[in-house]
Protein backbone atom coordinates (compact mmCIF):
# COMPACT_ATOMS: atom_id res chain seq x y z
CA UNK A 1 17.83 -16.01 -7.80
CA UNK A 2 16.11 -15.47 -4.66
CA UNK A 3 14.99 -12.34 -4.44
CA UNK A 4 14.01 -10.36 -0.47
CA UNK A 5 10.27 -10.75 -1.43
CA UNK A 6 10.70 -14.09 -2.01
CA UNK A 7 11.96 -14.66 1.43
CA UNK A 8 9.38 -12.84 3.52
CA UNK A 9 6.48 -14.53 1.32
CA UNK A 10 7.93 -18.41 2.49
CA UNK A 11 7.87 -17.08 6.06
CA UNK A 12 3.97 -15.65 5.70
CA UNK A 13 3.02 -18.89 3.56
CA UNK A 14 4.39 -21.13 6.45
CA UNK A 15 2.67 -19.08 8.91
CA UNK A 16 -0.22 -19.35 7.18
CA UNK A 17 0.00 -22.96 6.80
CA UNK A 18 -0.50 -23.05 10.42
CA UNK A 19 -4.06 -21.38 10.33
CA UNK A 20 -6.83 -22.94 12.28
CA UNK A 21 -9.32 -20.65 12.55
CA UNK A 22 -12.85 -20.61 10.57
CA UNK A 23 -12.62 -18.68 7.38
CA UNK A 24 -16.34 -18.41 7.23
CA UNK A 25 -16.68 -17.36 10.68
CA UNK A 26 -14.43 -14.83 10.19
CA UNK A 27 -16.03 -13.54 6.83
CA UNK A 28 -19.74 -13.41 8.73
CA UNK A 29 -17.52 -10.66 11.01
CA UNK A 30 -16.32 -8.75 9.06
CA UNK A 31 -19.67 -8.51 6.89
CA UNK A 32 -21.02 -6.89 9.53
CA UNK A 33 -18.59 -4.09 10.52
CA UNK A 34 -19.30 -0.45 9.55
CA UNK A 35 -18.16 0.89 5.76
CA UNK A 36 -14.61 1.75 5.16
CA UNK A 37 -13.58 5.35 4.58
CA UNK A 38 -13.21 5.43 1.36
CA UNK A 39 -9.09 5.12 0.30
CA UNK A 40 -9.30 4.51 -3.74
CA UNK A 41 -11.95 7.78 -3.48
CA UNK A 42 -9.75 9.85 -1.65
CA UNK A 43 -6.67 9.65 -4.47
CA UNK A 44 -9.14 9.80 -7.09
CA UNK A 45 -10.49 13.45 -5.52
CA UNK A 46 -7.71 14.66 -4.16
CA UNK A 47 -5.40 13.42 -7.43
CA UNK A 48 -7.99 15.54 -9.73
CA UNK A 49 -6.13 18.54 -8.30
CA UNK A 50 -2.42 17.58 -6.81
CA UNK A 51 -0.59 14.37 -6.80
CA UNK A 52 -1.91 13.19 -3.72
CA UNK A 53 0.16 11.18 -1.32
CA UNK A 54 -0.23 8.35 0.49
CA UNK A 55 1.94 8.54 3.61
CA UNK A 56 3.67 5.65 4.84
CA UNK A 57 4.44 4.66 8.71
CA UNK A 58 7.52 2.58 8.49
CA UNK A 59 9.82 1.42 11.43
CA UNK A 60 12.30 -0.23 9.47
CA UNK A 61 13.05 -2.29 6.14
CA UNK A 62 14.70 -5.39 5.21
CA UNK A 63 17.28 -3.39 3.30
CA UNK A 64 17.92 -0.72 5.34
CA UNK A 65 17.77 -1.84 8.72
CA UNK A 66 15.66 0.83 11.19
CA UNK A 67 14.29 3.91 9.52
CA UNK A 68 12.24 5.53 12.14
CA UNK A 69 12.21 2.51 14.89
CA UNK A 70 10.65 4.54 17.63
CA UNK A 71 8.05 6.53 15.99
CA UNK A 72 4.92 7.20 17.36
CA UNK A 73 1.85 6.13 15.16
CA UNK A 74 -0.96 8.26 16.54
CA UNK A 75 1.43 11.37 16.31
CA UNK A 76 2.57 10.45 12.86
CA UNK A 77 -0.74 9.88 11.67
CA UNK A 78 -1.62 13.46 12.76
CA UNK A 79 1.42 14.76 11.27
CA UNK A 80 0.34 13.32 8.16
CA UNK A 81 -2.73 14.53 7.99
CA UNK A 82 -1.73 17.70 8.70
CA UNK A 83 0.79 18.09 5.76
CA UNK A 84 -1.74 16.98 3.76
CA UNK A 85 -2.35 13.17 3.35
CA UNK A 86 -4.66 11.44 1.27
CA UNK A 87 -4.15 8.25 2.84
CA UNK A 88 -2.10 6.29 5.30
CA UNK A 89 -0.17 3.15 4.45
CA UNK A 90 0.88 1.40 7.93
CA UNK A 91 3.35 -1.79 7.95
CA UNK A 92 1.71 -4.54 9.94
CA UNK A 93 4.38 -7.17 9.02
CA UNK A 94 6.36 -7.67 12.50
CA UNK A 95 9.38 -9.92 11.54
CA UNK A 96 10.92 -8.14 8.28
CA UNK A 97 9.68 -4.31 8.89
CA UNK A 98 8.78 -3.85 12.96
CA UNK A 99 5.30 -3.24 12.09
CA UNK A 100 2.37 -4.15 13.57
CA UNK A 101 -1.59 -4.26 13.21
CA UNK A 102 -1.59 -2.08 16.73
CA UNK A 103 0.37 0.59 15.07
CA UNK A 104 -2.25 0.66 12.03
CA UNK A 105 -4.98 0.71 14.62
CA UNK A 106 -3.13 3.60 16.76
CA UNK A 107 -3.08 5.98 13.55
CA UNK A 108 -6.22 5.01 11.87
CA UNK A 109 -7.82 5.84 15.43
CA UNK A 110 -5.72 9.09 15.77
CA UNK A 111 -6.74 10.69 12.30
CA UNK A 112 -9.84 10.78 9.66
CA UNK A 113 -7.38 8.93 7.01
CA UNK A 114 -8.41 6.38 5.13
CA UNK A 115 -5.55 3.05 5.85
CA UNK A 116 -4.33 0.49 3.49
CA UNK A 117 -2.77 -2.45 5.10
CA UNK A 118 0.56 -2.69 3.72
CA UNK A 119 1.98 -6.32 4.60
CA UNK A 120 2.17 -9.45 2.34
CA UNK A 121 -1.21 -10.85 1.43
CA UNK A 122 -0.75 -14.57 0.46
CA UNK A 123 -4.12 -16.29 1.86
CA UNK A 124 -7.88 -15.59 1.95
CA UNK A 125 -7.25 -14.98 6.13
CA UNK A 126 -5.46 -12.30 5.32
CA UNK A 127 -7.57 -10.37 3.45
CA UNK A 128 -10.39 -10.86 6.05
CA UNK A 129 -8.40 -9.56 8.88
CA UNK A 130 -7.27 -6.65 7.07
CA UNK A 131 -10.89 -5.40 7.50
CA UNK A 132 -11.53 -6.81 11.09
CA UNK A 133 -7.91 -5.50 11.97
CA UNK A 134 -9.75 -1.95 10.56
CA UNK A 135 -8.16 -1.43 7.70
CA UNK A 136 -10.07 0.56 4.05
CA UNK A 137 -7.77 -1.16 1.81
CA UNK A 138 -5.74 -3.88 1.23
CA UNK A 139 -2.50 -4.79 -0.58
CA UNK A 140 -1.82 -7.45 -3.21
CA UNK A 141 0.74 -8.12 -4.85
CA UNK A 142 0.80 -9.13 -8.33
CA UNK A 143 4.33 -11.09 -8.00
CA UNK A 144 3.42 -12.63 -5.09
CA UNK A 145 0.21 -14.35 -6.20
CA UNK A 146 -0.88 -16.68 -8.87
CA UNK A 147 -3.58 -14.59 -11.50
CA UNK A 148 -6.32 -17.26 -10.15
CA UNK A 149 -5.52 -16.18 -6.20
CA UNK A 150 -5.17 -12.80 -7.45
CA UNK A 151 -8.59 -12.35 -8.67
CA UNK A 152 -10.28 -14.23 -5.42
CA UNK A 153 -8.68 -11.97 -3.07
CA UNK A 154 -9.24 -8.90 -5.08
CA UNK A 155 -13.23 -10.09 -5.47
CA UNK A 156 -13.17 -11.40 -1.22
CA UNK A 157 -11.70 -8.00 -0.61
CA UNK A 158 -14.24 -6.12 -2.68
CA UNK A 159 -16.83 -8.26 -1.27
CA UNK A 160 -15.79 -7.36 2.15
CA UNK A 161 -16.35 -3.38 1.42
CA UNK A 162 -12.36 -3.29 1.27
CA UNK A 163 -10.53 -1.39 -1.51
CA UNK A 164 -7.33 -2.82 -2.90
CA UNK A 165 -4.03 -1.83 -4.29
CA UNK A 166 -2.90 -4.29 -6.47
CA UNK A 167 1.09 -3.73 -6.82
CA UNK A 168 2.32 -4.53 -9.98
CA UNK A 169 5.82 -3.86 -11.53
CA UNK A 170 5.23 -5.07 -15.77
CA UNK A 171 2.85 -5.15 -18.58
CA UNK A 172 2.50 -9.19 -17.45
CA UNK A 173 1.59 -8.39 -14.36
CA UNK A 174 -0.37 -5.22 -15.32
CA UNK A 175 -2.60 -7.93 -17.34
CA UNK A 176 -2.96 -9.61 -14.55
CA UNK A 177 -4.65 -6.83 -12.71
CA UNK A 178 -6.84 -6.03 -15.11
CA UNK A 179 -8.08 -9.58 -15.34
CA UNK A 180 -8.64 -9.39 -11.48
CA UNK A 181 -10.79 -5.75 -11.83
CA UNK A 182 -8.22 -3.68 -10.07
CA UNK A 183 -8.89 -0.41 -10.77
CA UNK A 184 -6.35 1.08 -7.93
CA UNK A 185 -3.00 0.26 -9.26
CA UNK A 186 0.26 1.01 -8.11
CA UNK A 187 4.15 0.54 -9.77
CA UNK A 188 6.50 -0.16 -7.62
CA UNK A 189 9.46 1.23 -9.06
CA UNK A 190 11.80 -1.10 -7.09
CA UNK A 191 13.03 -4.01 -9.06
CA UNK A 192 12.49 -7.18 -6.79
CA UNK A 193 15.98 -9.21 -7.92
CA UNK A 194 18.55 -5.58 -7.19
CA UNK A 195 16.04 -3.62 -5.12
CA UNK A 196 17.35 -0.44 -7.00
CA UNK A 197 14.45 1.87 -7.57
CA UNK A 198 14.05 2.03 -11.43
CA UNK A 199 12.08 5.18 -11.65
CA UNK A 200 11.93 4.76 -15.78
CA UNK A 201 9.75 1.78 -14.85
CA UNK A 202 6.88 4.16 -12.95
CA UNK A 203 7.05 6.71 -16.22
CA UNK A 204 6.60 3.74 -18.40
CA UNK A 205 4.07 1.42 -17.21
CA UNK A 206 1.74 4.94 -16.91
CA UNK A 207 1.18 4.93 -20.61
CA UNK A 208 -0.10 1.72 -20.62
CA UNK A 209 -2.65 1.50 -17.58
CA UNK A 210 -5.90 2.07 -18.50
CA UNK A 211 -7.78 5.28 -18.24
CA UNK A 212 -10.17 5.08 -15.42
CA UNK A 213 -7.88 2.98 -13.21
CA UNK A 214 -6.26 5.22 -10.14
CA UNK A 215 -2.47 5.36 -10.65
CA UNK A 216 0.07 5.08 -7.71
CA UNK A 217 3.98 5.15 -8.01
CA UNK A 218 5.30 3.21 -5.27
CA UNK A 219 8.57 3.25 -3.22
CA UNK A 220 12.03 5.26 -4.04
CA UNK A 221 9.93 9.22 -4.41
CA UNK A 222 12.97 11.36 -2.64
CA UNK A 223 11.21 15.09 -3.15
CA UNK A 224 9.49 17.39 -5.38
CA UNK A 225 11.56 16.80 -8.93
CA UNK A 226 10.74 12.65 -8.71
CA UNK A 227 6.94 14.04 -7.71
CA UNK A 228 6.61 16.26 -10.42
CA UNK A 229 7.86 13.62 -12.95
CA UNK A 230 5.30 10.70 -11.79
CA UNK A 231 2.70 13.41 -11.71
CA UNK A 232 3.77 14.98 -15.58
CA UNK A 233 3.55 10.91 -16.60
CA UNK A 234 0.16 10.48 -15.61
CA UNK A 235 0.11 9.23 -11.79
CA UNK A 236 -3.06 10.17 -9.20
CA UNK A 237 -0.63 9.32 -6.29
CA UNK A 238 2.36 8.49 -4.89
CA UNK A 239 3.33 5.87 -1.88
CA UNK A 240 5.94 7.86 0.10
CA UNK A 241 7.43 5.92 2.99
CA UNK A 242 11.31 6.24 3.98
CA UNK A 243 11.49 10.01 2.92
CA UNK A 244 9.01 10.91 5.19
CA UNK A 245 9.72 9.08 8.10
CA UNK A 246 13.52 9.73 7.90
CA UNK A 247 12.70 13.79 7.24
CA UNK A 248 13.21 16.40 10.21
CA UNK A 249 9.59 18.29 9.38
CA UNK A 250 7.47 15.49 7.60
CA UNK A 251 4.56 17.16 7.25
CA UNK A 252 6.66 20.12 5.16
CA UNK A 253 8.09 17.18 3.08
CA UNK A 254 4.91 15.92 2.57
CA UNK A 255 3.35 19.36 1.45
CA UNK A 256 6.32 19.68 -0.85
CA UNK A 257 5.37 16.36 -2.88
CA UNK A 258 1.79 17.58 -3.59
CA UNK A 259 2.53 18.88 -6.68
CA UNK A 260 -0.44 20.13 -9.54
């Protein structure tokens, strides 16, 4: 069965089919930008204390149709980071979620945040202009990439001064991970075939990630009670994106997710 990730990763693969520039230019680039911010140390400080959250600027999604579709990146950014934010996650994909890489640069510019990328990494190019783009961290997806691809993206990334998220939902995949050297993880609690959020999954797949390894429960947190449950199974952070944008004060709904 076809599943909604499996449609948005053909489009990306054919668009990346189509890529003509010079990888190796490209990686001389961004070797030579300033360092990142620091996004992996930011939940591991900040999650010592209080879940920490990583806040999410989302227009729309594939399931939902428009969540927020007029939103303001700068002035969410600064919301954000006034409710409390560890981190930013900013949709860059255009097609499936009305993102773009000028809304990531508009709140990374507007706030001291560190920024993952959050779009659908499925060649080396796209790891490499996560940085140039400005980006701290990039996203990859466990599902989405074969363990070999996995592991040269995670080590480009790396290599590039970029942290990465690697977003698994199993023990297979976990193993994958771990064979790649992630140590930022994060469980998406949405199954991929129903798109239900499965929050037994997050509570599960804690007990089994490694100590040392920065734990993030990913998509379907609604307030305090799912908080306090990822937090009481072991999680650093949490990825928060539709509550937030959807909620009248977000930076009070962020606040209330920082649980101890």
């Amino acid at each position: 069965m076809a599943t909604y990730l499996d449609r948005i990763l053909d489009r990306h693969r054919e668009v990346a089919a189509g890529e003509s520039r010079s990888l190796d230019a490209l990686i001389d680039e961004a070797r030579s930008l300033p360092p990142t911010r620091g996004f992996r140390t930011a939940l591991a400080a900040d999650g010592a204390e209080r879940l920490a959250v990583i806040s999410e600027i989302k227009r729309r999604s594939p399931s939902k149709g428009d969540l927020n579709a007029g939103l303001d990146p700068a002035v969410m950014a600064q919301t954000y980071e006034s409710g409390g934010a560890s981190c930013l996650s900013v949709l860059t994909d255009v097609e499936f979620f009305g993102g773009s890489v000028a809304d990531l640069q508009a709140a990374r510019g507007a706030c001291s945040l560190p920024v993952i990328r959050k779009d659908f990494t499925v060649s080396p190019f796209d790891v490499v202009d996560a940085r140039l783009m400005g980006a701290d961290c990039v996203l990859l997806i466990a599902a989405a990439l074969e363990p070999c691809k996995l592991g040269d993206f995670h080590a480009l990334a790396v290599e590039l001064g970029l942290d990465v998220l690697v977003e698994i939902h199993d023990e297979h995949e976990l193993d994958a991970a771990l064979a790649a050297d992630a140590t930022l993880i994060g469980v998406n609690q949405r199954d991929l075939v129903t798109f239900q959020v499965d929050h037994e999954r997050a509570v599960r797949m804690a007990g089994v990630i490694p100590d040392g390894v920065v734990k993030v429960a990913e998509s379907g947190v609604r307030g305090p009670d799912d908080a306090a449950s990822l937090r009481a199974a072991g999680y650093h952070a949490v990825l928060v994106g539709e509550t937030l944008v959807t909620a009248a004060d977000p930076a009070a709904a962020l606040r209330s997710l920082r649980v101890p």
